[in-house]
N, C-alpha and C. Protein backbone atom coordinates (compact mmCIF):
# COMPACT_ATOMS: atom_id res chain seq x y z
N UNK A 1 23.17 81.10 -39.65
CA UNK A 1 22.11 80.09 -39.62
C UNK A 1 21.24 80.24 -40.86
N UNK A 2 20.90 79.49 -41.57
CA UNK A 2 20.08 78.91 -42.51
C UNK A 2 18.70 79.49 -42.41
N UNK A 3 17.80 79.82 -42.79
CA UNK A 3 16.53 80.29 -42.88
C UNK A 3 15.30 79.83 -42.25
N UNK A 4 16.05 78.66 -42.61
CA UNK A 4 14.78 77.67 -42.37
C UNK A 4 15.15 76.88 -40.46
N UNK A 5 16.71 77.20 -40.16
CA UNK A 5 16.92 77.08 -38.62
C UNK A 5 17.67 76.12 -38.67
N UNK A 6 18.24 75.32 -39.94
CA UNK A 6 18.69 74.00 -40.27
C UNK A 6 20.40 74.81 -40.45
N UNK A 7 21.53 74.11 -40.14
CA UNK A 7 23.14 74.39 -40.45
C UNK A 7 23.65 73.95 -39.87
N UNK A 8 25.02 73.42 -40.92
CA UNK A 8 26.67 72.57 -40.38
C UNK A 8 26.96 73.76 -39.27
N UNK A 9 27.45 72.61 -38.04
CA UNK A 9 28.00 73.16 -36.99
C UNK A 9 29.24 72.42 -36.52
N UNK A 10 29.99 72.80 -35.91
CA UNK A 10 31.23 72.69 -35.48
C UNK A 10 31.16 72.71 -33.52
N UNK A 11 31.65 71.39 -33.26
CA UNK A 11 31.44 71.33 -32.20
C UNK A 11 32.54 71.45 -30.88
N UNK A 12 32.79 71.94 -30.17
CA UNK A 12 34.32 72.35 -29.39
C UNK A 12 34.12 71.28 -28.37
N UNK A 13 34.67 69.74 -28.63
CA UNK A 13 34.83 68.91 -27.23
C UNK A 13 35.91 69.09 -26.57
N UNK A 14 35.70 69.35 -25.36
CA UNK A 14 36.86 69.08 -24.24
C UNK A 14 36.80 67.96 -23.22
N UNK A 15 38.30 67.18 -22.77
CA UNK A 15 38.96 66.48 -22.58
C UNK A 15 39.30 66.52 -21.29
N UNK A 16 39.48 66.08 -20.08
CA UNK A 16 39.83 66.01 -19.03
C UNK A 16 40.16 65.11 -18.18
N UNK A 17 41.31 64.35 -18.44
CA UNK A 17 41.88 62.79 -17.71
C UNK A 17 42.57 63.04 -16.69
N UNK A 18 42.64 62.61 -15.36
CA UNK A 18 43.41 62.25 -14.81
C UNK A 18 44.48 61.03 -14.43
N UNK A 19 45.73 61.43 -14.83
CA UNK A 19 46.71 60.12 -15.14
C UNK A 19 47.97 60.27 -14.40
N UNK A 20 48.29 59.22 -14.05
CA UNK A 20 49.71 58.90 -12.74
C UNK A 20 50.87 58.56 -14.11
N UNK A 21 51.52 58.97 -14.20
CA UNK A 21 52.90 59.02 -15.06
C UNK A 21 53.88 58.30 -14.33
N UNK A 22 54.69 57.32 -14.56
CA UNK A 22 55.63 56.70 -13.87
C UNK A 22 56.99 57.64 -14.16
N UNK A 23 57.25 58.73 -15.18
CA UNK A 23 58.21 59.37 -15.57
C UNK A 23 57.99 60.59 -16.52
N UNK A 24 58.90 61.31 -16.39
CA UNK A 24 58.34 62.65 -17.01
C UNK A 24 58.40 62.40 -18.42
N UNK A 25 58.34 61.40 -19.61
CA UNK A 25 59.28 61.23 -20.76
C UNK A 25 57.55 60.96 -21.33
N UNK A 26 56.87 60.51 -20.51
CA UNK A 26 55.33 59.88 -21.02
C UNK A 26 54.58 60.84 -21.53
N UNK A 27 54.17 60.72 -22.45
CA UNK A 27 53.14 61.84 -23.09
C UNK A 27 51.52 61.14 -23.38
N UNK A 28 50.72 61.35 -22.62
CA UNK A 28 49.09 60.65 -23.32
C UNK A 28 48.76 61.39 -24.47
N UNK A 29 47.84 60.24 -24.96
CA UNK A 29 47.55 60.61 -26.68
C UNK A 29 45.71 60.26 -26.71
N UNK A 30 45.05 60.93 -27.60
CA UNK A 30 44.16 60.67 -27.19
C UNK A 30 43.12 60.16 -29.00
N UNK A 31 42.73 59.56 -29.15
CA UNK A 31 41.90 59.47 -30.56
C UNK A 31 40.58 59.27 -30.38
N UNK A 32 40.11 59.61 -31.53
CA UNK A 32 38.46 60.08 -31.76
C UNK A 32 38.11 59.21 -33.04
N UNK A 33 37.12 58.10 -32.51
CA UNK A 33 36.90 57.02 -33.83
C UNK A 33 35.39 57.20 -33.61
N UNK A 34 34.85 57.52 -35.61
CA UNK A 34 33.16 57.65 -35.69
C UNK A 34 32.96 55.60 -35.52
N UNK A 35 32.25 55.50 -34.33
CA UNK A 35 31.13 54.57 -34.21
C UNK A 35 30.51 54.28 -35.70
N UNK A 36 29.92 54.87 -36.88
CA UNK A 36 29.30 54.88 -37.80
C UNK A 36 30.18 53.55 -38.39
N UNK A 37 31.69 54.63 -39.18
CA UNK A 37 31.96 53.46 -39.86
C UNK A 37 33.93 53.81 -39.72
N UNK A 38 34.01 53.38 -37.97
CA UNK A 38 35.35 52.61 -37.67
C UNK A 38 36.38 53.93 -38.46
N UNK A 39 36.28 54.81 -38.53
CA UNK A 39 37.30 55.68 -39.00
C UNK A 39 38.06 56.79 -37.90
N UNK A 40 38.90 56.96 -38.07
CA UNK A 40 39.43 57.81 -36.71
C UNK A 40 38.97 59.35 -37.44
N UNK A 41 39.06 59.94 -36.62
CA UNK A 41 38.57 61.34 -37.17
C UNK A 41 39.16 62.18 -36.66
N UNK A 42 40.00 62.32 -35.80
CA UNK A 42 40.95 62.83 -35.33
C UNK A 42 41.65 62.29 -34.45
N UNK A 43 43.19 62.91 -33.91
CA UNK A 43 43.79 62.64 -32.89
C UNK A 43 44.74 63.55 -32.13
N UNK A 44 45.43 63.54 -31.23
CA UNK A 44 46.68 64.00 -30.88
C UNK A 44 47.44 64.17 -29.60
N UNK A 45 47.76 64.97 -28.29
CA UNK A 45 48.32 64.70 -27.46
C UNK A 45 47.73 65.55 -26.38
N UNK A 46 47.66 65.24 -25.08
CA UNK A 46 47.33 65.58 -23.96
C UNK A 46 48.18 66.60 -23.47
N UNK A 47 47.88 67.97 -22.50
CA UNK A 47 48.43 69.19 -21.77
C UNK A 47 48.37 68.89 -20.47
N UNK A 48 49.46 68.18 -19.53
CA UNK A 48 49.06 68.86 -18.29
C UNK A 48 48.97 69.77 -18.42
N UNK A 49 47.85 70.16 -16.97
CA UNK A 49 47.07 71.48 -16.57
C UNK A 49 47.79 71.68 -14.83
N UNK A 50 47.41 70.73 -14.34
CA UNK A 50 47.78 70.19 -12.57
C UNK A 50 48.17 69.31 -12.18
N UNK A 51 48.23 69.09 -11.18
CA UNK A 51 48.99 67.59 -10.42
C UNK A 51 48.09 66.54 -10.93
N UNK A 52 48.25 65.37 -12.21
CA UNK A 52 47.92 64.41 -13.16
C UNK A 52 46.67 64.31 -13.53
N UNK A 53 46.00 65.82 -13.73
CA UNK A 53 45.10 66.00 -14.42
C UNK A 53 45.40 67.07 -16.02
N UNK A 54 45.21 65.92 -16.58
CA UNK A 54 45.53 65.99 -18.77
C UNK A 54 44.04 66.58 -19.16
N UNK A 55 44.39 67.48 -20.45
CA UNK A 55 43.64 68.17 -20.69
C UNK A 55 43.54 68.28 -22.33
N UNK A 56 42.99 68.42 -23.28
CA UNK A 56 42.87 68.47 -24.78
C UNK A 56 41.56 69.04 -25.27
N UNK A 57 41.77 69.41 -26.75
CA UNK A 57 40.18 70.04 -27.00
C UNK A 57 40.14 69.17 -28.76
N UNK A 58 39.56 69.20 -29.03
CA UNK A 58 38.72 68.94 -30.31
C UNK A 58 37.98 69.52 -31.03
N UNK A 59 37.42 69.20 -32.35
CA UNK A 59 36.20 69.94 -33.11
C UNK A 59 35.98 68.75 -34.06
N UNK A 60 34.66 68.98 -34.35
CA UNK A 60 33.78 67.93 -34.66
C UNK A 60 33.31 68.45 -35.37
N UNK A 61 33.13 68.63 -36.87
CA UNK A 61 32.00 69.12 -38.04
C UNK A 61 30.88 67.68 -37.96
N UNK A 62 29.88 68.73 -38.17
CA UNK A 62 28.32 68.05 -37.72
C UNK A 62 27.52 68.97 -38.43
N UNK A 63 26.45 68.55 -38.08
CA UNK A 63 25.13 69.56 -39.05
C UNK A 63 24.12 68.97 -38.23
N UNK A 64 23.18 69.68 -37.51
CA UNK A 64 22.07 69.98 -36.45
C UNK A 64 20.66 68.93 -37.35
N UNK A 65 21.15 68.10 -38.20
CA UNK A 65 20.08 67.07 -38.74
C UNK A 65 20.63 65.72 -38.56
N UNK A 66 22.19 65.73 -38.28
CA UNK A 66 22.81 64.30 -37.92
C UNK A 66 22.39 63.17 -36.53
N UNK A 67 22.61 62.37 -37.14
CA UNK A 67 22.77 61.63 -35.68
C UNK A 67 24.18 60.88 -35.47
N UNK A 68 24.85 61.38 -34.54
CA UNK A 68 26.56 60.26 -34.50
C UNK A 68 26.77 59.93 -33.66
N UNK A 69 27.52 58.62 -33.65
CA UNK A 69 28.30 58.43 -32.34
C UNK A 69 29.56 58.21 -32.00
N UNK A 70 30.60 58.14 -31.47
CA UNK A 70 31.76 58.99 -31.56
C UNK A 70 32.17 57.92 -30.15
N UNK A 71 34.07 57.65 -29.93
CA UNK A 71 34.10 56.92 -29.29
C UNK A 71 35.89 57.65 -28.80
N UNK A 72 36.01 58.24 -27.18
CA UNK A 72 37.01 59.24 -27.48
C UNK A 72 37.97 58.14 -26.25
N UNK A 73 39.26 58.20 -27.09
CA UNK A 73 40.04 57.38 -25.88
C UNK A 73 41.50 57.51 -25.69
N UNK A 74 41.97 57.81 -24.43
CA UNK A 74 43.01 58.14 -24.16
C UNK A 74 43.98 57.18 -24.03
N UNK A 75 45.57 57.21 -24.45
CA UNK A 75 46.21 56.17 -23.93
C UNK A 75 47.52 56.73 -23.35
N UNK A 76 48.50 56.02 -22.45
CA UNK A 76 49.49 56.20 -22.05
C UNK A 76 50.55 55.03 -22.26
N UNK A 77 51.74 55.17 -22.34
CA UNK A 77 52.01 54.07 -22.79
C UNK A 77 53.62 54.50 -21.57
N UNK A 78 54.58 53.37 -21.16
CA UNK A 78 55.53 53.32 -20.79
C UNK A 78 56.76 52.91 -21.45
N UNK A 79 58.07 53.37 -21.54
CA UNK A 79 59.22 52.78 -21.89
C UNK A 79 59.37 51.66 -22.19
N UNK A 80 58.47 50.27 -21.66
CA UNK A 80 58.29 48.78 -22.37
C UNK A 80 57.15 48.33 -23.02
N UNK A 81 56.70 49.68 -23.29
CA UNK A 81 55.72 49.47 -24.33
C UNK A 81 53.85 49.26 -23.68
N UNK A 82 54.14 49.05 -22.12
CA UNK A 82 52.90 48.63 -21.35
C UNK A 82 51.86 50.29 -21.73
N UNK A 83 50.26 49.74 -21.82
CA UNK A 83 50.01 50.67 -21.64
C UNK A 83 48.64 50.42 -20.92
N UNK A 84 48.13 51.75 -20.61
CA UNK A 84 46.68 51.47 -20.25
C UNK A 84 45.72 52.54 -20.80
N UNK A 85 44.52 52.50 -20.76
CA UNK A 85 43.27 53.09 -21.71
C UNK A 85 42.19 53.42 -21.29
N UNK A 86 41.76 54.63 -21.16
CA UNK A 86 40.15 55.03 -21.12
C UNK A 86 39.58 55.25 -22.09
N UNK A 87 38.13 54.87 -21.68
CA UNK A 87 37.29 55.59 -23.22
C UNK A 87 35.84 55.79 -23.08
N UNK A 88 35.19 56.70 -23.70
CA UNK A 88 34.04 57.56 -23.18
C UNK A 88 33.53 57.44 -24.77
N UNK A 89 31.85 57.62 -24.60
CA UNK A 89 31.09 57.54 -25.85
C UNK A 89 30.97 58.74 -25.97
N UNK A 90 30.67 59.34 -27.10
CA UNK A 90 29.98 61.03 -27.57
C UNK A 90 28.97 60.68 -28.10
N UNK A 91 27.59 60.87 -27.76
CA UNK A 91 26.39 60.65 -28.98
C UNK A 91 25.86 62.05 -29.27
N UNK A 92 25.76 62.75 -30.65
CA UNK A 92 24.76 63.82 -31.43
C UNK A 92 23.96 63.20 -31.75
N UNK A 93 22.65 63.74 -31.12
CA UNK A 93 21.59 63.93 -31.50
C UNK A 93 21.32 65.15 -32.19
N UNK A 94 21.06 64.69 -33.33
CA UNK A 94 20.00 65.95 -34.29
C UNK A 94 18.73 65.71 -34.02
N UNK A 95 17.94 66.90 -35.24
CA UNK A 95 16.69 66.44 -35.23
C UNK A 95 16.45 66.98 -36.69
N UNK A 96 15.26 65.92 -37.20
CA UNK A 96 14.91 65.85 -38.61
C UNK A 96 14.78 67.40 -39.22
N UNK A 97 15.27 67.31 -40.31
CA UNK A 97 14.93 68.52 -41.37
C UNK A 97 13.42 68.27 -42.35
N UNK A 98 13.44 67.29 -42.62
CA UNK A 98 12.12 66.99 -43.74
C UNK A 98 11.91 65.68 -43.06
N UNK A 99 10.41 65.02 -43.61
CA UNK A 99 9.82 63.97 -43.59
C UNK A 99 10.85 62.42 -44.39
N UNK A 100 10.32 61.38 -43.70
CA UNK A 100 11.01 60.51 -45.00
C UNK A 100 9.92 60.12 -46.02
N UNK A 101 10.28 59.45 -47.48
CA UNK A 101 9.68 59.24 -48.37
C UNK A 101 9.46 58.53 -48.86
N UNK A 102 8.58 57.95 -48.77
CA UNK A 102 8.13 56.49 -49.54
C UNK A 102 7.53 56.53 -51.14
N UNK A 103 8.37 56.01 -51.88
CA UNK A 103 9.25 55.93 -52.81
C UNK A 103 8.13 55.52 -54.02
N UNK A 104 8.03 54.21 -53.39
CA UNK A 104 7.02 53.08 -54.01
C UNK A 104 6.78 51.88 -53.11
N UNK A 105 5.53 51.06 -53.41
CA UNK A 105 6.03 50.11 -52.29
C UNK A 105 5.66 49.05 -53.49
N UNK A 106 5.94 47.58 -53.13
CA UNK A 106 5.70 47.02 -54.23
C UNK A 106 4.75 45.56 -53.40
N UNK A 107 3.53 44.85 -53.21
CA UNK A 107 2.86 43.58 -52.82
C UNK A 107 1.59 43.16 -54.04
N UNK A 108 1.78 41.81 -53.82
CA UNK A 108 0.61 41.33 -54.66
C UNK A 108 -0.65 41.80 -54.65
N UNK A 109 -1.43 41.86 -55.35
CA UNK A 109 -2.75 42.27 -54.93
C UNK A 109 -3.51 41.17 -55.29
N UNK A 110 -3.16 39.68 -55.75
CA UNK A 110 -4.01 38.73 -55.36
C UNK A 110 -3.00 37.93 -54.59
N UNK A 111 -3.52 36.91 -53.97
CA UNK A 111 -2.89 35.30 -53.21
C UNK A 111 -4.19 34.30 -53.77
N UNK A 112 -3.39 33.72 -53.75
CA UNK A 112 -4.18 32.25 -53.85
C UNK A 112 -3.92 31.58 -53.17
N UNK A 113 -5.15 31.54 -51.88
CA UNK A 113 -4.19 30.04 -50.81
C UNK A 113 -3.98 28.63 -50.83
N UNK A 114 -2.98 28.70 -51.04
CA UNK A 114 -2.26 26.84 -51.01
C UNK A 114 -3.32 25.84 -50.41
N UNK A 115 -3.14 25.11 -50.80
CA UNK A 115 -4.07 23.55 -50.61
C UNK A 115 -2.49 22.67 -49.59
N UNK A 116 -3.41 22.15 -49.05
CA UNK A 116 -3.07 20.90 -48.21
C UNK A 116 -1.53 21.64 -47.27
N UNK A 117 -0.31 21.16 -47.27
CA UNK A 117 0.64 21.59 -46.65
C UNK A 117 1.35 22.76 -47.25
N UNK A 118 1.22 23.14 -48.01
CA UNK A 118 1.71 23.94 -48.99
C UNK A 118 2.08 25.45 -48.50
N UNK A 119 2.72 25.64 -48.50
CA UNK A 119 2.96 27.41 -47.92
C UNK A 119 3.54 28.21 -48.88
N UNK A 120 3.26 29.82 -48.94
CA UNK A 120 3.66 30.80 -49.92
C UNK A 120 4.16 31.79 -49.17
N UNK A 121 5.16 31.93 -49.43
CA UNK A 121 5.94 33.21 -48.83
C UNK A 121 5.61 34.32 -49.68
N UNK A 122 4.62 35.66 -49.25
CA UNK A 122 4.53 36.80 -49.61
C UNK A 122 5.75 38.26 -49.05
N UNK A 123 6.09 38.66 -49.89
CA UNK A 123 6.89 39.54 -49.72
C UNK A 123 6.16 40.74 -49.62
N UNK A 124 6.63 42.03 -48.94
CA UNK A 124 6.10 43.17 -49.09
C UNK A 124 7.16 44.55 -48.97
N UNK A 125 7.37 44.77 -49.69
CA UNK A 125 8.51 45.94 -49.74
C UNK A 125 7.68 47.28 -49.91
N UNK A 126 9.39 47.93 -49.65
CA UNK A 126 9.01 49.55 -49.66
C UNK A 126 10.06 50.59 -49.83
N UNK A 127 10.55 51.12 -50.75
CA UNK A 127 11.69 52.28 -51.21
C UNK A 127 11.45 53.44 -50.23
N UNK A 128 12.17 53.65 -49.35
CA UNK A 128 12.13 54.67 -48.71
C UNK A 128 12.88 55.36 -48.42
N UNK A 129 13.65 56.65 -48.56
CA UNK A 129 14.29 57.38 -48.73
C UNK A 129 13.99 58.79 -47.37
N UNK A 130 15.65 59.76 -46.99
CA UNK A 130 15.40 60.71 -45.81
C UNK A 130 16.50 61.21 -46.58
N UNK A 131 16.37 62.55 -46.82
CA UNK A 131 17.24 63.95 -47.43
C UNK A 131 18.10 64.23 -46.25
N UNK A 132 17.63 63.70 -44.87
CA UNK A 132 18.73 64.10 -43.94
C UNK A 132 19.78 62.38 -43.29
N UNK A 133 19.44 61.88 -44.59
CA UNK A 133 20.32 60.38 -44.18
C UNK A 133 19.64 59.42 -43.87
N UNK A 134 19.74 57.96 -44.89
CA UNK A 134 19.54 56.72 -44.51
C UNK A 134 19.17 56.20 -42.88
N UNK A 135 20.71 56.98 -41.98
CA UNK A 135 20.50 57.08 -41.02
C UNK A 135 19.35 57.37 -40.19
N UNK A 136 18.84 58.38 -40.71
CA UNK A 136 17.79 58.83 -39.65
C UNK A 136 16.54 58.20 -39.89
N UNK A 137 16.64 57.15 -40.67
CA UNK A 137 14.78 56.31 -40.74
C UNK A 137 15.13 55.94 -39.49
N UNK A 138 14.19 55.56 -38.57
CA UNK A 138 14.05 55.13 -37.61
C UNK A 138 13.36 53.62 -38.09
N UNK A 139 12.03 53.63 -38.39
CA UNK A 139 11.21 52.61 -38.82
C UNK A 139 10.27 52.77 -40.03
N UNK A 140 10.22 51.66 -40.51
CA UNK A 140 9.79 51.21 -41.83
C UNK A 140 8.15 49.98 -41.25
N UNK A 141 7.33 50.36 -41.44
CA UNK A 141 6.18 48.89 -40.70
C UNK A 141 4.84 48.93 -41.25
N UNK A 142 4.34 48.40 -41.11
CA UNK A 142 3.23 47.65 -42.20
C UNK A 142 1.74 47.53 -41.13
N UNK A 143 0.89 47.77 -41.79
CA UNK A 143 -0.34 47.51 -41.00
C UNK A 143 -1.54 47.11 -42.44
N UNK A 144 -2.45 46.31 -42.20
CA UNK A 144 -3.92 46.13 -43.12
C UNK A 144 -5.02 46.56 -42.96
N UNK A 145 -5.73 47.21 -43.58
CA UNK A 145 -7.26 47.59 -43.28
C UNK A 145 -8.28 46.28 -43.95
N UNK A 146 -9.31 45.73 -43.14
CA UNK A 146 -10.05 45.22 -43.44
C UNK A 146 -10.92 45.81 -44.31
N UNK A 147 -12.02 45.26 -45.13
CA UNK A 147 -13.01 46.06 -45.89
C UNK A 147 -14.48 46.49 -44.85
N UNK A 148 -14.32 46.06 -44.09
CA UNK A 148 -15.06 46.59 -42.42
C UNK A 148 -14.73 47.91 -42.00
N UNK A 149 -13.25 48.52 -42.31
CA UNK A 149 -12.71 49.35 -41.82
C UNK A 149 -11.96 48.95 -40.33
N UNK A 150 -11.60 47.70 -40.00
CA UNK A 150 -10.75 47.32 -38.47
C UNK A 150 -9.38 46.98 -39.23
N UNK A 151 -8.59 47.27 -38.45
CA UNK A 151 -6.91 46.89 -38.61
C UNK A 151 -6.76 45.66 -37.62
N UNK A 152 -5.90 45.59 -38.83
CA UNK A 152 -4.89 44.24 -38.48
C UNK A 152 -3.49 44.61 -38.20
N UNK A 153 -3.07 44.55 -37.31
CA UNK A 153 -1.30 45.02 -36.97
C UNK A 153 -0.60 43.69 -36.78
N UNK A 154 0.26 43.07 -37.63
CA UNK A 154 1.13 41.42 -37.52
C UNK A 154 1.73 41.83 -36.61
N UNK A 155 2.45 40.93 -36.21
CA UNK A 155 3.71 40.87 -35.36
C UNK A 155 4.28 39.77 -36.29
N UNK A 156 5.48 39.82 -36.50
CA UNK A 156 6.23 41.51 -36.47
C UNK A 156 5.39 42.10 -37.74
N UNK A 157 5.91 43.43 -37.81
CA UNK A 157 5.30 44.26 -38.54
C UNK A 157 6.32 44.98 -39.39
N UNK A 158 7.31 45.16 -38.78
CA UNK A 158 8.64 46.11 -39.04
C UNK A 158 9.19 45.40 -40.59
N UNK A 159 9.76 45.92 -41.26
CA UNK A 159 10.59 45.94 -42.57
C UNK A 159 11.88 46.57 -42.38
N UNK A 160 12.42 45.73 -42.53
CA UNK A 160 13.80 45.70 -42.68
C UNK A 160 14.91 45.77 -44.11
N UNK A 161 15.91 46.47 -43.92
CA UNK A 161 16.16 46.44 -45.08
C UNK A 161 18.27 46.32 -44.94
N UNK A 162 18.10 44.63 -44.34
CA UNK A 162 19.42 44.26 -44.23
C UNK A 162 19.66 42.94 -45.04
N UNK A 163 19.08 42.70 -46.18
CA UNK A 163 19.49 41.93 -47.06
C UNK A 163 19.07 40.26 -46.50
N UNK A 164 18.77 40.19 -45.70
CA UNK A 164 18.29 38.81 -44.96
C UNK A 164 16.50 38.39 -45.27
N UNK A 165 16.26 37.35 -44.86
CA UNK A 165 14.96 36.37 -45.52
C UNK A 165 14.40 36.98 -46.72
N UNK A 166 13.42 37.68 -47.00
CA UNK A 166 13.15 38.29 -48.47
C UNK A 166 13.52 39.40 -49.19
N UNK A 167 14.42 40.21 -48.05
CA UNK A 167 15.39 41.29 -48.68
C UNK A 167 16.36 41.16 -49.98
N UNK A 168 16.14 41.68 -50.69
CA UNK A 168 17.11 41.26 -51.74
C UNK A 168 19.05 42.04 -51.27
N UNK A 169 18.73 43.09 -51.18
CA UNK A 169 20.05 43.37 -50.89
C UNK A 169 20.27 44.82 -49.87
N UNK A 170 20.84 44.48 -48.55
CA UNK A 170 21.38 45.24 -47.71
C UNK A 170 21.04 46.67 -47.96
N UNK A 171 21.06 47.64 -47.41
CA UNK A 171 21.09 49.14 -47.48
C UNK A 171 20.81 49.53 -48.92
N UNK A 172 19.88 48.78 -49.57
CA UNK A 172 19.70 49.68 -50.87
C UNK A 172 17.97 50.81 -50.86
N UNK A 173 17.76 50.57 -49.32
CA UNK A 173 16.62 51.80 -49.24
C UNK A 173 15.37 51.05 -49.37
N UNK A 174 15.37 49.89 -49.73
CA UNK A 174 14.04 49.10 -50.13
C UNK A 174 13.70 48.33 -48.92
N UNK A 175 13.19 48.66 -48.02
CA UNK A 175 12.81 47.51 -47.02
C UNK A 175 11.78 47.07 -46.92
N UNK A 176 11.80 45.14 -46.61
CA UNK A 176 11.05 43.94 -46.92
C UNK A 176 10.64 43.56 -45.35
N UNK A 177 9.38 43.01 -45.89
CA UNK A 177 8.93 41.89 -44.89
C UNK A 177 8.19 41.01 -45.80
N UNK A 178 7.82 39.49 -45.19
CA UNK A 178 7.32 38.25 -45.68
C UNK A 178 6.71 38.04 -44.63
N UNK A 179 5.44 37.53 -45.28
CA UNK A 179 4.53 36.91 -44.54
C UNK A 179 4.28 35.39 -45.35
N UNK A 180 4.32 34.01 -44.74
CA UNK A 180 3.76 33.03 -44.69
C UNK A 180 2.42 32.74 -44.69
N UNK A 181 1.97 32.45 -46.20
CA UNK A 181 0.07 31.86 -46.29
C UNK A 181 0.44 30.54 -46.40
N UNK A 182 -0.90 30.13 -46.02
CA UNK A 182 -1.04 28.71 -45.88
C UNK A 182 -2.21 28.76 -45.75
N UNK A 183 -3.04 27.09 -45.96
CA UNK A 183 -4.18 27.18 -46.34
C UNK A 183 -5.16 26.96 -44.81
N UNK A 184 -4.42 27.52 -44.19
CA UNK A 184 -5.61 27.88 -42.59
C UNK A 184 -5.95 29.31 -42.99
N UNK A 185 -5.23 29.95 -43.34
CA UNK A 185 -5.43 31.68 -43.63
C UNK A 185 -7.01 31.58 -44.20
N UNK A 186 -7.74 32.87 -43.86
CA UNK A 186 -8.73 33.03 -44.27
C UNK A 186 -9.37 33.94 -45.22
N UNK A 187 -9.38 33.72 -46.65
CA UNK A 187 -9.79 34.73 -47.64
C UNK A 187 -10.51 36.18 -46.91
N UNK A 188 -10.26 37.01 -47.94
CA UNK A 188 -10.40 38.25 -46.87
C UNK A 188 -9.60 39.48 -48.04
N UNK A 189 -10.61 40.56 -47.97
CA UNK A 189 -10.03 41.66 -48.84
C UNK A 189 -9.26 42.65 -48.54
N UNK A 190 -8.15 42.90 -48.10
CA UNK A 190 -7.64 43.81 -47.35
C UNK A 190 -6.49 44.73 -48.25
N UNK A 191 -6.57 45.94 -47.24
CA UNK A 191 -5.52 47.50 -47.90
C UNK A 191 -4.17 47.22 -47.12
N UNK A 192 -3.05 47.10 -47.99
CA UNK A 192 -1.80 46.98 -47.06
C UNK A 192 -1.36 48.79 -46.81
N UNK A 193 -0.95 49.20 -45.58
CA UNK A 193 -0.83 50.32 -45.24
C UNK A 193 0.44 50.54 -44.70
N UNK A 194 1.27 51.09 -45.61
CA UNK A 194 2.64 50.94 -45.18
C UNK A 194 3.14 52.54 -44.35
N UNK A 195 4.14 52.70 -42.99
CA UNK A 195 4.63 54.13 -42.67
C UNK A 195 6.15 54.05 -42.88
N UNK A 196 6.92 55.16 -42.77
CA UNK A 196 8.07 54.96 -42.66
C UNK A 196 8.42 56.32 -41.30
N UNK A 197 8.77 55.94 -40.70
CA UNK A 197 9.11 57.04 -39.27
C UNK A 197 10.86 57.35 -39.07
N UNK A 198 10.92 58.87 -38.92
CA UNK A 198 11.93 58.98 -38.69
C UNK A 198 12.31 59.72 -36.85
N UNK A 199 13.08 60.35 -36.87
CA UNK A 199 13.29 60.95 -35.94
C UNK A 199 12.73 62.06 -34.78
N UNK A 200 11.69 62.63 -36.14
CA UNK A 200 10.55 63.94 -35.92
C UNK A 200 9.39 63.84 -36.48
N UNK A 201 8.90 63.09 -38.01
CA UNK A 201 8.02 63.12 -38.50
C UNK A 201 7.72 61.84 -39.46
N UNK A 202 6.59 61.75 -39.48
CA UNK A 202 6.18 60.20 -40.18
C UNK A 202 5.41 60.67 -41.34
N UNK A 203 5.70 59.61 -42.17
CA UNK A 203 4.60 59.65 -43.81
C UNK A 203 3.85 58.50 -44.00
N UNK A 204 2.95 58.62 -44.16
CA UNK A 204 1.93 57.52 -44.46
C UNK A 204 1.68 57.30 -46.04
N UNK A 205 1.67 55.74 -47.21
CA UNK A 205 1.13 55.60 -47.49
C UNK A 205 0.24 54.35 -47.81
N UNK A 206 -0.50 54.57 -48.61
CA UNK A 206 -2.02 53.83 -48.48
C UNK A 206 -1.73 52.83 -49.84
């Protein structure tokens, strides 16, 4: 173990189906596909143990900061090819190693509100980055301080960073939100206050 309590671990799953065989010639097979991104990660064949209860083991490299999910499924198949299928989820839970990091964030610091029907789409981004994986941001969200000192929390609030309404592009770490002015909005001096939250610990900046 690592110093700090953080290390790749190796995980021993075991397997336990019970299955009716129409003939002794049938062998069950069983595969292991990461949920993440559709890849099999292992596979291979079932032990009877007892009267049509199948048995197999596995290992799983992981590291105690991941989060995965894992999708394990057995099949049997017959002489005409018929078959049938179980399948069970695996979820790891880790837990955070470091904070996440906000990067830069980037919003106007003036508006000018539109006259008559007119509307302005304001964008508000934020580069945020986690040493223990993209994965593990949880949330990215936005709040304002008045010059009173009272908050303002929008709905929605959250920033997203899947390439849709003012996102420029999918998973590149920068996540956006837009807000709509228009000339009902009411002039007003305010601090945009952006967090980014992960799994264990949050960063604030101002």
């Amino acid at each position: 173990m690592d110093s700090d309590g953080y290390k790749d671990t190796t995980l021993n799953i075991s397997v336990s189906s019970e299955i009716v065989l129409n003939n002794n010639e049938q062998v069950p097979t069983f595969v292991v596909t990461s949920l993440t991104n559709r890849k099999v990660v292992t596979s291979g064949t079932l032990t009877p143990t007892e009267s049509n209860i199948f048995t197999t083991s596995f290992e799983l490299e992981t590291s105690t900061t991941i989060n995965k999910n894992y999708i394990v499924q057995v099949f049997v198949f017959d002489n005409a090819g018929n078959s049938n299928t179980a399948e069970h989820n695996i979820e790891i839970v880790g837990f955070a190693n470091a904070r996440p990091e906000i990067i830069e964030v980037s919003n106007p610091t003036e508006v000018i509100l539109p006259s008559g029907s007119d509307v302005l789409i304001v964008p508000f981004t934020a580069k945020v980055t986690d040493v223990d994986g993209q994965s593990n941001i949880d949330q990215v969200f936005i709040e304002f301080i008045n010059s009173d000192g009272s908050i303002i929390v929008p709905s929605p609030n959250t920033l997203l960073d899947n390439g849709q309404n003012e996102d420029v592009a999918a998973d590149d770490s920068v996540y956006t939100i837009a807000f709509t002015i228009n000339s009902d909005n009411t002039p007003a001096n305010r601090t945009a206050r952006y967090f980014a939250v992960d799994q264990a610990f949050s960063i604030v900046e101002n």
